[in-house]
PDB file of N, CA and C in Angstrom:
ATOM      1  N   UNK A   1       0.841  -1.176   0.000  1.00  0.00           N
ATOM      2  CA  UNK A   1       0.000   0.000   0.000  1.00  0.00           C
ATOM      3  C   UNK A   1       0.890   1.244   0.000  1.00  0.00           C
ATOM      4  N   UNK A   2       0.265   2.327  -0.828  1.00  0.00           N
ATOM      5  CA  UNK A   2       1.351   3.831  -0.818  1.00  0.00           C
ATOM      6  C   UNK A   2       0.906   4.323   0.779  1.00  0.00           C
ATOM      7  N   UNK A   3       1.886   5.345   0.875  1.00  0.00           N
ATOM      8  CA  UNK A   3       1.244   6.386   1.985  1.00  0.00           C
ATOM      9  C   UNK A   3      -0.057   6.785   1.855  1.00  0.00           C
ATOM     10  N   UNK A   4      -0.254   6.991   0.691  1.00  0.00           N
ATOM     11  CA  UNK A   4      -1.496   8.102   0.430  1.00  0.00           C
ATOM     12  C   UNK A   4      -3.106   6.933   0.654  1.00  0.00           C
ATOM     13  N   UNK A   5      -2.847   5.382   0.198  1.00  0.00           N
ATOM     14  CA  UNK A   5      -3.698   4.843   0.505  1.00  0.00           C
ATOM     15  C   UNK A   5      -3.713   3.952   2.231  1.00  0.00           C
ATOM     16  N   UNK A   6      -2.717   4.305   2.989  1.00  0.00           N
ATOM     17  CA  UNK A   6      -2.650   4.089   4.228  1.00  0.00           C
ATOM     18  C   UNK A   6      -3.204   5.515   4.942  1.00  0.00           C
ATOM     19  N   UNK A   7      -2.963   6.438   4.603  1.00  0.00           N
ATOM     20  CA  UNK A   7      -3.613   7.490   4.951  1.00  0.00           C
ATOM     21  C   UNK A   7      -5.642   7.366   4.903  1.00  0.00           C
ATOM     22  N   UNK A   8      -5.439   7.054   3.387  1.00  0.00           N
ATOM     23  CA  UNK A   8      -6.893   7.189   3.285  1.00  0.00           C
ATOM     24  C   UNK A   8      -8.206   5.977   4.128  1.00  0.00           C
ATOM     25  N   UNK A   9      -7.183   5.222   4.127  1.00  0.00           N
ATOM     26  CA  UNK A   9      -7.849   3.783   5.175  1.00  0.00           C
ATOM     27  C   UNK A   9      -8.043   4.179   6.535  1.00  0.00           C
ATOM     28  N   UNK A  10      -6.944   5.049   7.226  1.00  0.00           N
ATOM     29  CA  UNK A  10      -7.132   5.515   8.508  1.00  0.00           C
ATOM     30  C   UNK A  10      -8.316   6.583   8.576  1.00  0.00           C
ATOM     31  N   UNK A  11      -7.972   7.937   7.869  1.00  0.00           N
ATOM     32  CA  UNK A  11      -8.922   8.471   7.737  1.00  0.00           C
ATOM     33  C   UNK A  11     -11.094   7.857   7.625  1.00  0.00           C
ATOM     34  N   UNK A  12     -10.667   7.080   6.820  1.00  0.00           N
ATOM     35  CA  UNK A  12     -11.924   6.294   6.523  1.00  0.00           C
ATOM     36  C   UNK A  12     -12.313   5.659   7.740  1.00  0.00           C
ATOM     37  N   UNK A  13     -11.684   4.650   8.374  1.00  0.00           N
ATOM     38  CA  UNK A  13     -11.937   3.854   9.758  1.00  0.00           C
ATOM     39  C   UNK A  13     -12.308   4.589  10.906  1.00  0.00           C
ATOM     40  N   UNK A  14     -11.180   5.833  11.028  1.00  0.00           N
ATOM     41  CA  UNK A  14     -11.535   6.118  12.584  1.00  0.00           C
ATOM     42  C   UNK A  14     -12.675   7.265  11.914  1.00  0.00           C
ATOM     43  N   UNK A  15     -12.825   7.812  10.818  1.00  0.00           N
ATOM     44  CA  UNK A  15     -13.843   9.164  10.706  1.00  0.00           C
ATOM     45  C   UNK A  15     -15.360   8.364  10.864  1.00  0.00           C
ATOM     46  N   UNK A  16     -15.541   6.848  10.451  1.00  0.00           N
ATOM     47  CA  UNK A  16     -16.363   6.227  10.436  1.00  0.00           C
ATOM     48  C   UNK A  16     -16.569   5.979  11.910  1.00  0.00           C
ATOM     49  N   UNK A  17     -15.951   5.843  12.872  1.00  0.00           N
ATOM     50  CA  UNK A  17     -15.584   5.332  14.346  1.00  0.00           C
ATOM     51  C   UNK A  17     -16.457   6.448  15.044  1.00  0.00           C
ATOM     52  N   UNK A  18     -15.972   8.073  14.584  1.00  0.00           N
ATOM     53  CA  UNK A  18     -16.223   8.861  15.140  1.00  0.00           C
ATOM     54  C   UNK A  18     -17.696   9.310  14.927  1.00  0.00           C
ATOM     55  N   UNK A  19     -17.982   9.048  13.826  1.00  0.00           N
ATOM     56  CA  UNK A  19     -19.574   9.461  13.144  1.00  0.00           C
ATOM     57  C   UNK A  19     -20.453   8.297  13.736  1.00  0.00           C
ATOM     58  N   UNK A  20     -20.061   7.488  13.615  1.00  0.00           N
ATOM     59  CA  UNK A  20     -21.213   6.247  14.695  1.00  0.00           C
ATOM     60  C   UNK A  20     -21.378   6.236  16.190  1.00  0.00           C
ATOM     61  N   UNK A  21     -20.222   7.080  16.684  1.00  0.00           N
ATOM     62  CA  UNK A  21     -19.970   7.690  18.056  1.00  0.00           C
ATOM     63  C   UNK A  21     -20.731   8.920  18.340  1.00  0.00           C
ATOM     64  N   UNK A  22     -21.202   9.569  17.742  1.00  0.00           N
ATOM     65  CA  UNK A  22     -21.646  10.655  17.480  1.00  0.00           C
ATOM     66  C   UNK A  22     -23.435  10.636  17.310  1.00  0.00           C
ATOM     67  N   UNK A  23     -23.540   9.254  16.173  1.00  0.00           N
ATOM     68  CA  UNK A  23     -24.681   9.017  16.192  1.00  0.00           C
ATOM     69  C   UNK A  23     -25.460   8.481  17.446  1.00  0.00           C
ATOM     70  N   UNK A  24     -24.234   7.688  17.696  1.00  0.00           N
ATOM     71  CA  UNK A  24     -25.171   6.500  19.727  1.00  0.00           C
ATOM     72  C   UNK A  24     -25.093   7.398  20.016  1.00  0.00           C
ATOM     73  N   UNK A  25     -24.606   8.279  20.574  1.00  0.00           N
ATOM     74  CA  UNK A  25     -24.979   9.606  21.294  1.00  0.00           C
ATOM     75  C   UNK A  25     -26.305  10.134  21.114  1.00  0.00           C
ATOM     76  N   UNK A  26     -26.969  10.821  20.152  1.00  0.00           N
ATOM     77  CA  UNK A  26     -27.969  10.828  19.779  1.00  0.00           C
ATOM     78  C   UNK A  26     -29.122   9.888  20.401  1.00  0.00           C
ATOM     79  N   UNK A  27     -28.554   8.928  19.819  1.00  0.00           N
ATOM     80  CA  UNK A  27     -29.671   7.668  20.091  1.00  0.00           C
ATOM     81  C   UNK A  27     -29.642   7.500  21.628  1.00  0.00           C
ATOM     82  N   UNK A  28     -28.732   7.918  22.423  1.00  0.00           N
ATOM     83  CA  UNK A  28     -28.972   8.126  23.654  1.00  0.00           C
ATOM     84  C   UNK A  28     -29.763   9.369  24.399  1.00  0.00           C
ATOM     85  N   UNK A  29     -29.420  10.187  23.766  1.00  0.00           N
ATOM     86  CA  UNK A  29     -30.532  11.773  24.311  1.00  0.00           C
ATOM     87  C   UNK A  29     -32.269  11.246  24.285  1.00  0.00           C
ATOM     88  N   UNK A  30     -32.149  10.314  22.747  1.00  0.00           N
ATOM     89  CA  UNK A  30     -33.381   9.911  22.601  1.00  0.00           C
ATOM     90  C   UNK A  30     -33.952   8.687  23.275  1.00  0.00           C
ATOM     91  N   UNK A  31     -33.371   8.484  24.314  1.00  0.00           N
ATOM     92  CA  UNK A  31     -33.625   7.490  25.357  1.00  0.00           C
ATOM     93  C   UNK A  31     -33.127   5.935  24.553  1.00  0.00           C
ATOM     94  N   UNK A  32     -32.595   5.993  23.759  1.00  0.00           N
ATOM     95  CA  UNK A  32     -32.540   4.258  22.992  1.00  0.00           C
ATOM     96  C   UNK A  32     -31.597   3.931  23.439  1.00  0.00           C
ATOM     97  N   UNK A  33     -31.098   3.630  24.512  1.00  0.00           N
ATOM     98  CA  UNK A  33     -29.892   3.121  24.532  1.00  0.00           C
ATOM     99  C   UNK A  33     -29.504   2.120  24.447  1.00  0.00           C
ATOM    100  N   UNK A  34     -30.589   1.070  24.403  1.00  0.00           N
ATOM    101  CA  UNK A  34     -29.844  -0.472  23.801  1.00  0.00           C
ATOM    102  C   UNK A  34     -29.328  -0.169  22.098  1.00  0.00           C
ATOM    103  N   UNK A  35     -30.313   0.774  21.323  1.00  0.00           N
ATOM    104  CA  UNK A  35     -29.415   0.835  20.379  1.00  0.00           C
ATOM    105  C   UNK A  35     -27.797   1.650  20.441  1.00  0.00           C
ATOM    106  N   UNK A  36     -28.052   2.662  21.412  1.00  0.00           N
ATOM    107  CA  UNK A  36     -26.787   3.343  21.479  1.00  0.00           C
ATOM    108  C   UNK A  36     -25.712   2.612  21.970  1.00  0.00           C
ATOM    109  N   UNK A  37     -25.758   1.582  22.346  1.00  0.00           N
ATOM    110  CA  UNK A  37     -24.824   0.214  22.733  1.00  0.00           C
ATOM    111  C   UNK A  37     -24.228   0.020  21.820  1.00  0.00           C
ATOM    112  N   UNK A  38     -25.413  -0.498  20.826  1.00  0.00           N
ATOM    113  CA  UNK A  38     -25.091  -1.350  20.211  1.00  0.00           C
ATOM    114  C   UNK A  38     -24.233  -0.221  18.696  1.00  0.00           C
ATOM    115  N   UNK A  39     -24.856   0.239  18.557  1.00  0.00           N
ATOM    116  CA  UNK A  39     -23.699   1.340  17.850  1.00  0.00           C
ATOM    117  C   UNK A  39     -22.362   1.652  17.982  1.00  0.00           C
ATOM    118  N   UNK A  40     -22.143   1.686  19.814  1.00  0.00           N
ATOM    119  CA  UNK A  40     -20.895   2.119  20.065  1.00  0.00           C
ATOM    120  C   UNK A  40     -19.680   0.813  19.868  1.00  0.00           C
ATOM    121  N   UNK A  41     -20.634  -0.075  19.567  1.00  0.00           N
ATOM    122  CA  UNK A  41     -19.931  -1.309  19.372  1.00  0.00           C
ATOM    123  C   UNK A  41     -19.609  -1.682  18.192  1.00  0.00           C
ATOM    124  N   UNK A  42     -20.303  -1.222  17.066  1.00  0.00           N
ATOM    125  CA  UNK A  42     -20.104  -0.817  15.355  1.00  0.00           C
ATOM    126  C   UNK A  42     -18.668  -0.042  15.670  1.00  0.00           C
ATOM    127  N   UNK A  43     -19.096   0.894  16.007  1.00  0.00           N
ATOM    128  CA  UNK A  43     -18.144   2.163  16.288  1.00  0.00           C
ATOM    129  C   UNK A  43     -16.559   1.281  16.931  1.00  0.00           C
ATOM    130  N   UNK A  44     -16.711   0.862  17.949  1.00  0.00           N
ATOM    131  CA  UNK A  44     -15.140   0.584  18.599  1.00  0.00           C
ATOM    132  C   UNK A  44     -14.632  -0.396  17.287  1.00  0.00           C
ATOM    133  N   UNK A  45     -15.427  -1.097  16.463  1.00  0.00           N
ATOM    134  CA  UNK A  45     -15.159  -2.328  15.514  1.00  0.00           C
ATOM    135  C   UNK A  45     -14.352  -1.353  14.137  1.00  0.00           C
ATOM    136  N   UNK A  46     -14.847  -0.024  14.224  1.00  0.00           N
ATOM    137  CA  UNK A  46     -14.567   0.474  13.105  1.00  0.00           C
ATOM    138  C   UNK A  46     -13.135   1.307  13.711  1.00  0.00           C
ATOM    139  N   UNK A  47     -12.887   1.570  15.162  1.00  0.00           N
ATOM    140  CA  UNK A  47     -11.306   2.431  15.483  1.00  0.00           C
ATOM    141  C   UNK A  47     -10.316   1.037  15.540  1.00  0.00           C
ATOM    142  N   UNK A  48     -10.882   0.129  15.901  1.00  0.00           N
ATOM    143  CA  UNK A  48      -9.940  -1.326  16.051  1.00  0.00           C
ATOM    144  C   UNK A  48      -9.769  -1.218  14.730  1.00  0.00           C
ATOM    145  N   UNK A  49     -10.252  -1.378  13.426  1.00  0.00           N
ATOM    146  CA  UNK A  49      -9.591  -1.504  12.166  1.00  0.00           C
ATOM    147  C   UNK A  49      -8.919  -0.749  11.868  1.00  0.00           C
ATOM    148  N   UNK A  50      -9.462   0.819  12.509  1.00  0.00           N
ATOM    149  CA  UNK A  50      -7.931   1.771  11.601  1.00  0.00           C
ATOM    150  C   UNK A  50      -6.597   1.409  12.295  1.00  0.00           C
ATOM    151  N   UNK A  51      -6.813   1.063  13.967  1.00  0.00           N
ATOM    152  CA  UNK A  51      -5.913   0.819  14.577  1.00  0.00           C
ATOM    153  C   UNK A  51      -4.969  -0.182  14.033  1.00  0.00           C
ATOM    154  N   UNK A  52      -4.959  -1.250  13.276  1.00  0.00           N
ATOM    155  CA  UNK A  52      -5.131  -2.442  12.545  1.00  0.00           C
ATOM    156  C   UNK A  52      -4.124  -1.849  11.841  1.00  0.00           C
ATOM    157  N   UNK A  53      -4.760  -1.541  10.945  1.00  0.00           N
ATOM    158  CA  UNK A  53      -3.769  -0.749   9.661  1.00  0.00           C
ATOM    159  C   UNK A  53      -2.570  -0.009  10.007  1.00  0.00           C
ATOM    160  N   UNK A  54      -2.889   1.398  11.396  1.00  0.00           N
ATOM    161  CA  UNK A  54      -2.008   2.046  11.834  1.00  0.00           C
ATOM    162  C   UNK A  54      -1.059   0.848  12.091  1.00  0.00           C
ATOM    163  N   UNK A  55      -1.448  -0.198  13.165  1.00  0.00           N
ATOM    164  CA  UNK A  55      -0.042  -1.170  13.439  1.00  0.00           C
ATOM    165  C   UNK A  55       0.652  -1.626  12.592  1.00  0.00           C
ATOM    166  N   UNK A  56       0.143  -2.224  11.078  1.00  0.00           N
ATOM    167  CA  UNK A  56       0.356  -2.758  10.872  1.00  0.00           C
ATOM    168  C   UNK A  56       1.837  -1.390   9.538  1.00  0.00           C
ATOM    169  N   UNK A  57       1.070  -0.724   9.618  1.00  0.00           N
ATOM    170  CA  UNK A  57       2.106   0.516   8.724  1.00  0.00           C
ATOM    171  C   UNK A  57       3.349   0.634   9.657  1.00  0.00           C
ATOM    172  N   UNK A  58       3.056   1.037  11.234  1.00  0.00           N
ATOM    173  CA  UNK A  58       4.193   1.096  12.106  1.00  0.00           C
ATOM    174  C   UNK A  58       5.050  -0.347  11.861  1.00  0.00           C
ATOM    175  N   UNK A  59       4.958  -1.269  12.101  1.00  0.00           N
ATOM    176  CA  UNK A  59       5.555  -2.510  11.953  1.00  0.00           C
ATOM    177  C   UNK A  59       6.512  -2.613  10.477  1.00  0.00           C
ATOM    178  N   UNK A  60       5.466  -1.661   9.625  1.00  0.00           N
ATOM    179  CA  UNK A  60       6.712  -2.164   8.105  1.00  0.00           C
ATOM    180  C   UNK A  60       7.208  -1.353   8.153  1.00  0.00           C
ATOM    181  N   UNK A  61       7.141  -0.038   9.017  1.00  0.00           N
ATOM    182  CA  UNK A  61       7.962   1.203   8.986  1.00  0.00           C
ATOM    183  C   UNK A  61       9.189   0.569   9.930  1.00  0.00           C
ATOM    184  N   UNK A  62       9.106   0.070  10.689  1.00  0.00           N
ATOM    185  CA  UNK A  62       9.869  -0.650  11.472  1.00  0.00           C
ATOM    186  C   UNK A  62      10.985  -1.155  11.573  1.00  0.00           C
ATOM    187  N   UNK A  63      10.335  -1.810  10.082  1.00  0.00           N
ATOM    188  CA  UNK A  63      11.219  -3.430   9.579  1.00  0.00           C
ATOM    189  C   UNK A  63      11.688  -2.555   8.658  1.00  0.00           C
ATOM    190  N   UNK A  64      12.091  -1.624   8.183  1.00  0.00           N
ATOM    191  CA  UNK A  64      12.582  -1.023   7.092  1.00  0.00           C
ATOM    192  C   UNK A  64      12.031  -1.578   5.852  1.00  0.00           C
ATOM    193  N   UNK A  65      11.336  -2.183   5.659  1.00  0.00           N
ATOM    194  CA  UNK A  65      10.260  -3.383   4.964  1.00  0.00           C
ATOM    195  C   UNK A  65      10.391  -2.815   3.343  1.00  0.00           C
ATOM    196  N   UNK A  66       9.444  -1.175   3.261  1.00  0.00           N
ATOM    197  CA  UNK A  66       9.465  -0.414   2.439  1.00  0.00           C
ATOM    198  C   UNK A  66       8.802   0.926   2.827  1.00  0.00           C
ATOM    199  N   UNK A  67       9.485   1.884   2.333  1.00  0.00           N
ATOM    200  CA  UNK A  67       9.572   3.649   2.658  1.00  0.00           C
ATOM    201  C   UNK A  67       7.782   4.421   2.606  1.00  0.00           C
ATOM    202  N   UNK A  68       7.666   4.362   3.352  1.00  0.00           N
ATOM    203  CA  UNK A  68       6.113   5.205   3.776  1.00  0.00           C
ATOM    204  C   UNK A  68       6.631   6.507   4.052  1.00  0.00           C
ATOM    205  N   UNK A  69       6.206   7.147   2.821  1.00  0.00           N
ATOM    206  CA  UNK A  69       6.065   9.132   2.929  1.00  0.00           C
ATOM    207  C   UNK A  69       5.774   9.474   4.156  1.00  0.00           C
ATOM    208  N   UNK A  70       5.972  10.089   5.144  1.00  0.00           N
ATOM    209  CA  UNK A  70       4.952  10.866   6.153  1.00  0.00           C
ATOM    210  C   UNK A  70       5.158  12.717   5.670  1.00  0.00           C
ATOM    211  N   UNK A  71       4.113  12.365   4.911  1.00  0.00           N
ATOM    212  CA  UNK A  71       3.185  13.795   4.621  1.00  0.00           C
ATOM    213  C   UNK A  71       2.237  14.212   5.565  1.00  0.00           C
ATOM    214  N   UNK A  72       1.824  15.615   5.231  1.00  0.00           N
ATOM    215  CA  UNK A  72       0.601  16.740   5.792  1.00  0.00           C
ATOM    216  C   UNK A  72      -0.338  15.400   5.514  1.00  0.00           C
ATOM    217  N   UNK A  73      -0.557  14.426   4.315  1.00  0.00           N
ATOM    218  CA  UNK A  73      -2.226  13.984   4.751  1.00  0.00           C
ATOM    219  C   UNK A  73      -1.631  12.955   5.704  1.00  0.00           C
ATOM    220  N   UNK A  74      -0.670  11.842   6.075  1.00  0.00           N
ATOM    221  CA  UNK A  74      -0.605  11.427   6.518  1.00  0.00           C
ATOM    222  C   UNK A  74      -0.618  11.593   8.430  1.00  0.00           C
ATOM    223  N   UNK A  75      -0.086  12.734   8.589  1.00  0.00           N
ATOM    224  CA  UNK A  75       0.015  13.634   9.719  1.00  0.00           C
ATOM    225  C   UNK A  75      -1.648  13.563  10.073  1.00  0.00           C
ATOM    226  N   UNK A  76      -2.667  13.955   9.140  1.00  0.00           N
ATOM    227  CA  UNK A  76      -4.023  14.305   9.353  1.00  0.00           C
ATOM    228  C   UNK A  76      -4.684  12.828   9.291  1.00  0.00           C
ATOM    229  N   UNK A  77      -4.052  12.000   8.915  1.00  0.00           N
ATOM    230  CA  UNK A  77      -4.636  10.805   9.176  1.00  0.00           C
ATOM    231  C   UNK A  77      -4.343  10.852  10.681  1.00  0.00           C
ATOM    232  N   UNK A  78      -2.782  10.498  11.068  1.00  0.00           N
ATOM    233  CA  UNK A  78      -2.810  10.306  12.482  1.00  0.00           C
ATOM    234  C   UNK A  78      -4.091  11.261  13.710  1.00  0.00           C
ATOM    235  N   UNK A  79      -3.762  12.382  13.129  1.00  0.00           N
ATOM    236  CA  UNK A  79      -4.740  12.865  13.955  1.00  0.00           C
ATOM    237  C   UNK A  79      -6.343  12.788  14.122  1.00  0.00           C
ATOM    238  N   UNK A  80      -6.478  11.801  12.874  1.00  0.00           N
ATOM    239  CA  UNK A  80      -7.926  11.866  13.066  1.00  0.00           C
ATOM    240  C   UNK A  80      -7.834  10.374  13.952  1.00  0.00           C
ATOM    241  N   UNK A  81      -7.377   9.461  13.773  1.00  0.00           N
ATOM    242  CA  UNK A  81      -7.434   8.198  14.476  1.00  0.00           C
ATOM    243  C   UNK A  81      -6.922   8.576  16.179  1.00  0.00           C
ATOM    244  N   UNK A  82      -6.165   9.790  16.500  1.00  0.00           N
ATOM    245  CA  UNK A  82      -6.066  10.151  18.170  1.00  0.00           C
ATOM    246  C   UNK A  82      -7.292  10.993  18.515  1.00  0.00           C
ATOM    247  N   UNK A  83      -7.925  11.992  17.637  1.00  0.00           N
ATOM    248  CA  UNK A  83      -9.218  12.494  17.870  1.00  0.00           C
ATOM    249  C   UNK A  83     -10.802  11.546  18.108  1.00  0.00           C
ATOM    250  N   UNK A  84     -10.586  10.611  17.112  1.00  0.00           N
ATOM    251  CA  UNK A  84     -11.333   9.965  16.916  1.00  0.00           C
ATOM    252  C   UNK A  84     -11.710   8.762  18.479  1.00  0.00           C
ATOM    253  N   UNK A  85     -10.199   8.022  19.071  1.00  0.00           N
ATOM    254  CA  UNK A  85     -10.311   7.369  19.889  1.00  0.00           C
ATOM    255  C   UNK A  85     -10.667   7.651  20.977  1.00  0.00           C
ATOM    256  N   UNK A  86     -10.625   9.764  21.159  1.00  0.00           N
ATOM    257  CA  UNK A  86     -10.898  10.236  22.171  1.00  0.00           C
ATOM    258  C   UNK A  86     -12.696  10.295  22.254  1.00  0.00           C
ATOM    259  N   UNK A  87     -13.175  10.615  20.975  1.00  0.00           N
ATOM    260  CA  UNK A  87     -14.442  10.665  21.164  1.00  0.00           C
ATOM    261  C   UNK A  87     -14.775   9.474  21.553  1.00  0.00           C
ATOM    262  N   UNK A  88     -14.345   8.251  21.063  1.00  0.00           N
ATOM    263  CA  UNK A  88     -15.414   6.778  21.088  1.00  0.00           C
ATOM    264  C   UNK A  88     -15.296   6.994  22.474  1.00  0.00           C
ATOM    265  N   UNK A  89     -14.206   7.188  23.072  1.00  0.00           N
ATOM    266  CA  UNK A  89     -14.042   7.062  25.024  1.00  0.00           C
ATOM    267  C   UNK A  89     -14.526   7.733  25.200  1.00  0.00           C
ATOM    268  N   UNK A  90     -15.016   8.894  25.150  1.00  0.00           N
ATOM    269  CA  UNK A  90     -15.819   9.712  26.221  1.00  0.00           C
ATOM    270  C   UNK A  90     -17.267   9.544  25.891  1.00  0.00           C
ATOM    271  N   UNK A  91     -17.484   9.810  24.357  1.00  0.00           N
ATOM    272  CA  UNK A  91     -19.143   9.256  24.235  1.00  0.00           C
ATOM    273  C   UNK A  91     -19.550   7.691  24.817  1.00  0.00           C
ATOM    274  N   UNK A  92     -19.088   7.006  25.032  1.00  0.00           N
ATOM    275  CA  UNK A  92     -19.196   5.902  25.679  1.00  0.00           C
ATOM    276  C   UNK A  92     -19.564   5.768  27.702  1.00  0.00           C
ATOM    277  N   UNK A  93     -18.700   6.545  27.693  1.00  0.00           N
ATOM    278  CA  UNK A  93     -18.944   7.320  29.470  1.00  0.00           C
ATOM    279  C   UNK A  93     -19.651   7.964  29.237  1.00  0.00           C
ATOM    280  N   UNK A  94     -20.326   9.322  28.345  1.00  0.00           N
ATOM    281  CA  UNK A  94     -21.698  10.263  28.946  1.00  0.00           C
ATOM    282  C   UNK A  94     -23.006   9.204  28.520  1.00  0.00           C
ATOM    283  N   UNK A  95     -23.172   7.768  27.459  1.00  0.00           N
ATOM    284  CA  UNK A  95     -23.653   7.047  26.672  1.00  0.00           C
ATOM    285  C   UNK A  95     -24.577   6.751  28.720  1.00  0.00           C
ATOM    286  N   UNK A  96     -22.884   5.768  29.287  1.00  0.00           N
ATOM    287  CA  UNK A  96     -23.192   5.578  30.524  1.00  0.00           C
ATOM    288  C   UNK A  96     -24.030   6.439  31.675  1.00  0.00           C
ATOM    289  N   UNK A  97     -23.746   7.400  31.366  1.00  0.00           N
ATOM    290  CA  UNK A  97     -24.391   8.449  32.182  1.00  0.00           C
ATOM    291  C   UNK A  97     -25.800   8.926  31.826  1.00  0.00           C
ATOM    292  N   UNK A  98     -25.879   8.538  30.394  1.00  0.00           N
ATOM    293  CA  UNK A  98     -27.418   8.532  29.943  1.00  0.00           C
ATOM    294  C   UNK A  98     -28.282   7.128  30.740  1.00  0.00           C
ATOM    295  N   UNK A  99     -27.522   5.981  30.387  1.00  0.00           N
ATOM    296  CA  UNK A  99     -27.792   4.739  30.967  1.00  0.00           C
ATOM    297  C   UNK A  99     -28.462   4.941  32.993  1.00  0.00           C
ATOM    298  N   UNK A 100     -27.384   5.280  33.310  1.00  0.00           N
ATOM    299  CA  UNK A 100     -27.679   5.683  34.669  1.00  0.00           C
ATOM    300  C   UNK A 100     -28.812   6.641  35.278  1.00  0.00           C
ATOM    301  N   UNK A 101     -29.312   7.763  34.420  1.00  0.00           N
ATOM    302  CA  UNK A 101     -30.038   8.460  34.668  1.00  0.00           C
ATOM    303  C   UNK A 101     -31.185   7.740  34.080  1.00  0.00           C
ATOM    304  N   UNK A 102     -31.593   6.921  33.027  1.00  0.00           N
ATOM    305  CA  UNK A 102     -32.871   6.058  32.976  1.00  0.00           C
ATOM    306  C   UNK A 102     -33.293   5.356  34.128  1.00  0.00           C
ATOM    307  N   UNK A 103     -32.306   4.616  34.818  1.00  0.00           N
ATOM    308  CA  UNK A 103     -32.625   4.067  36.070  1.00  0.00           C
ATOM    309  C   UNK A 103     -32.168   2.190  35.893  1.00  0.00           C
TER     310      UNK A 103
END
């Protein structure tokens, strides 16, 4: 894979991670929270894959294997997969805090 399509896989995984994180949220204001569960569980399935990829790029970067660019998009990949892991964790705790206040 180039940089530019290791970039675009991360981007894709965790932006997907973060938008289904975003959505259980929702679905929690709106009292659903067995679906908002079950979303956040789409969701962690979709940061575990970018995570996946990220390892698996670190590892050939590693092995001197073969030369991965680190460019501006690549940079913005990383940051969306550390932004991204922050949301799934915290929407997951206020998810809980919706949970708790139903009773």
């Amino acid at each position: 894979m180039t940089s530019e399509q290791y970039a675009f896989q991360l981007i894709l995984h965790s932006g997907n991670a973060r938008s289904i994180a975003y959505e259980a949220l929702e679905k929690a204001k709106e009292k659903q929270i067995k679906e908002s569960l079950s979303m956040m569980e789409e969701s962690k399935k979709e940061l575990i894959e970018a995570q996946k990829i990220h390892a698996e790029m670190l590892r050939i970067m590693a092995n001197d294997e073969e030369k991965i660019k680190i460019d501006l998009l690549l940079m913005h990949a990383e940051d969306h997969i550390a932004s991204s892991a922050v949301t799934v964790d915290l929407t997951k705790e206020i998810i809980y805090l919706y949970q708790k206040m139903e009773g």
